[in-house]
C-alpha atoms as a PDB file:
ATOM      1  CA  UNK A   1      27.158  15.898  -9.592  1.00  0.00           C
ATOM      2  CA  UNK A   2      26.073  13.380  -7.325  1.00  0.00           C
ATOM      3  CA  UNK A   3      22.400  13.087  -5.950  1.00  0.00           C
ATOM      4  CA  UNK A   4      21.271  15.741  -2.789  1.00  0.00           C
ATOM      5  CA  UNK A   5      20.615  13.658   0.463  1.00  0.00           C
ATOM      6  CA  UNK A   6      17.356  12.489   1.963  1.00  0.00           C
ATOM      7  CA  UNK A   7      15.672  13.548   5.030  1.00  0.00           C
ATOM      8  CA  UNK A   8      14.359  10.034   6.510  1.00  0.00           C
ATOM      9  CA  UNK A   9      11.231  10.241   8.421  1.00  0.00           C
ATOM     10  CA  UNK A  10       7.940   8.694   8.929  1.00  0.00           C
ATOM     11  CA  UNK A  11       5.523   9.061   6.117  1.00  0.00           C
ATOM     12  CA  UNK A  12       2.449  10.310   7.648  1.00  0.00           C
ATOM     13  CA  UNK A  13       0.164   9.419   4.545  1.00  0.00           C
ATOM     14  CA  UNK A  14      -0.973   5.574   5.409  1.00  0.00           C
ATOM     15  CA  UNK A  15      -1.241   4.648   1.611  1.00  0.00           C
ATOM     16  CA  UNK A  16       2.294   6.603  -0.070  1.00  0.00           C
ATOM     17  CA  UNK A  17       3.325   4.317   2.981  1.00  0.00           C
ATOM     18  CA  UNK A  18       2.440   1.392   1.872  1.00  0.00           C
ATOM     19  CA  UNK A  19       3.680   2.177  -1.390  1.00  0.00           C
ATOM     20  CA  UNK A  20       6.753   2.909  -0.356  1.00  0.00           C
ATOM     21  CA  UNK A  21       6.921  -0.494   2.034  1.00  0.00           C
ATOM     22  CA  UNK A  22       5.980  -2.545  -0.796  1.00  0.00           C
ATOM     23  CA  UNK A  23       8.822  -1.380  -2.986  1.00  0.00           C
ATOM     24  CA  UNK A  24      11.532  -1.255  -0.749  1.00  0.00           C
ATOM     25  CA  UNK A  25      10.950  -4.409   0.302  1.00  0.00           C
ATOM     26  CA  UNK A  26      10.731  -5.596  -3.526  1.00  0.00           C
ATOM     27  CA  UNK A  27      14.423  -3.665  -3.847  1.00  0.00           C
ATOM     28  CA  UNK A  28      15.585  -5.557  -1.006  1.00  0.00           C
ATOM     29  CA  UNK A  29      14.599  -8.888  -2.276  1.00  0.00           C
ATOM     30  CA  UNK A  30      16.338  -7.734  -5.444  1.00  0.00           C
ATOM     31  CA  UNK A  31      19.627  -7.030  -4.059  1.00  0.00           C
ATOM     32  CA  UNK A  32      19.419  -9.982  -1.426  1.00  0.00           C
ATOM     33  CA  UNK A  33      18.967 -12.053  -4.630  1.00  0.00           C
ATOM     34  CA  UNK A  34      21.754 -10.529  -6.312  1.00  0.00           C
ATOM     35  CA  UNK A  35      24.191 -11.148  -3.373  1.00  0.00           C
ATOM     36  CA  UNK A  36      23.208 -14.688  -3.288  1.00  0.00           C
ATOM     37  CA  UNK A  37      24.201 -14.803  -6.969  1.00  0.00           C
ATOM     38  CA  UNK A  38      27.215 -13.099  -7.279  1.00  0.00           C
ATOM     39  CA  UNK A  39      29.313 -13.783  -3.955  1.00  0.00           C
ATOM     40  CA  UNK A  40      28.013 -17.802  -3.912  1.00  0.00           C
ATOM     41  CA  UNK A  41      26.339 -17.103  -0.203  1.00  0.00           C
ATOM     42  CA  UNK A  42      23.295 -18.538   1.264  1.00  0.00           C
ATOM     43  CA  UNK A  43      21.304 -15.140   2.345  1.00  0.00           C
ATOM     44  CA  UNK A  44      17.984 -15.255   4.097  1.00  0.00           C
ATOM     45  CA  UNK A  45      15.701 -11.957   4.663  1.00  0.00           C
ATOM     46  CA  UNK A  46      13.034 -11.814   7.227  1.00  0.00           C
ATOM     47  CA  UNK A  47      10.650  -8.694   7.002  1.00  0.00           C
ATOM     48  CA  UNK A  48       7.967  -7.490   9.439  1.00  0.00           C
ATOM     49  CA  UNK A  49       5.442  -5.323   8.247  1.00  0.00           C
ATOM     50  CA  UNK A  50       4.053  -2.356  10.767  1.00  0.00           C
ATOM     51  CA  UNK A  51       0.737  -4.408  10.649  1.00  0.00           C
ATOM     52  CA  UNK A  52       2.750  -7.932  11.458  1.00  0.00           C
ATOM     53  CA  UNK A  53       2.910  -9.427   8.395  1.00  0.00           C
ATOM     54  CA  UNK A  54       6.015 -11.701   7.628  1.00  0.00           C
ATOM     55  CA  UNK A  55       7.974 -11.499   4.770  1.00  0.00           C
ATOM     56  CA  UNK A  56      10.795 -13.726   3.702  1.00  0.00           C
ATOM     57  CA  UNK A  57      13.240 -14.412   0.871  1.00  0.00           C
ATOM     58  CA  UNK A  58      15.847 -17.274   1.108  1.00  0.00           C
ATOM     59  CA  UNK A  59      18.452 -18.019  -1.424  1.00  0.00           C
ATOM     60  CA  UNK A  60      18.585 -21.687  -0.978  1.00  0.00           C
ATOM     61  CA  UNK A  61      15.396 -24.192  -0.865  1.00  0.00           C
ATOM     62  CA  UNK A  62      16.504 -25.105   2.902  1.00  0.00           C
ATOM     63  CA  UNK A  63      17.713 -22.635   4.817  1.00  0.00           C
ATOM     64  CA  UNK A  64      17.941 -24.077   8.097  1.00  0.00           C
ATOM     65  CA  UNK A  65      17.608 -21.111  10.581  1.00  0.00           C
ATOM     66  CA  UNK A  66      17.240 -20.697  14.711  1.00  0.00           C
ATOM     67  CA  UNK A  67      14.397 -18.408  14.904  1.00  0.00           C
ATOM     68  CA  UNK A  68      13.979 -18.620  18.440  1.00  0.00           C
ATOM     69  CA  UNK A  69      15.560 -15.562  18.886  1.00  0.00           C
ATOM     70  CA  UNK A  70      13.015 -13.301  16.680  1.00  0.00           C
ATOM     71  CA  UNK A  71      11.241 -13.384  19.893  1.00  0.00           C
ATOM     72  CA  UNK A  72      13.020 -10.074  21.189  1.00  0.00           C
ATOM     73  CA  UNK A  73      11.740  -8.762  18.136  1.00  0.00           C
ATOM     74  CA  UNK A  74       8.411  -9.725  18.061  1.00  0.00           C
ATOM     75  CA  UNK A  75       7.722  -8.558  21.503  1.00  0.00           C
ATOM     76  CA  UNK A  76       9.105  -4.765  20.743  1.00  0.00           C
END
């Protein structure tokens, strides 16, 4: 029997939020690692926290990325 589904909403407490952010993002990391690893690809994560803060993970010492157009995001 598999697992029952998820409602996904906001969390409304500020610090189970947090929580939650901080592993997510650590399970995300994990698997963009594990991608990298397994399939031979160059993988680069970029994550923005609700306060702004910038997060990123890349699989190869130079990833040489266009972030000019982050800008749409950044704005929003």
């Amino acid at each position: 029997m598999g697992r029952g589904k998820i409602v996904l909403r906001r969390i409304d407490n500020p610090a189970s939020r947090q929580v939650t952010f901080s592993k997510r993002r650590s399970g995300l990391v994990k698997k963009a690692r594990e991608l990298s690893i397994l399939c031979d690809a160059e993988v680069a994560l970029i994550i923005f926290s609700s306060t702004g803060k910038l997060y990123d993970f890349s699989s190869t010492r130079y990833v040489d990325l266009d972030l000019s157009h982050l800008d749409l995001y950044m704005d929003a």
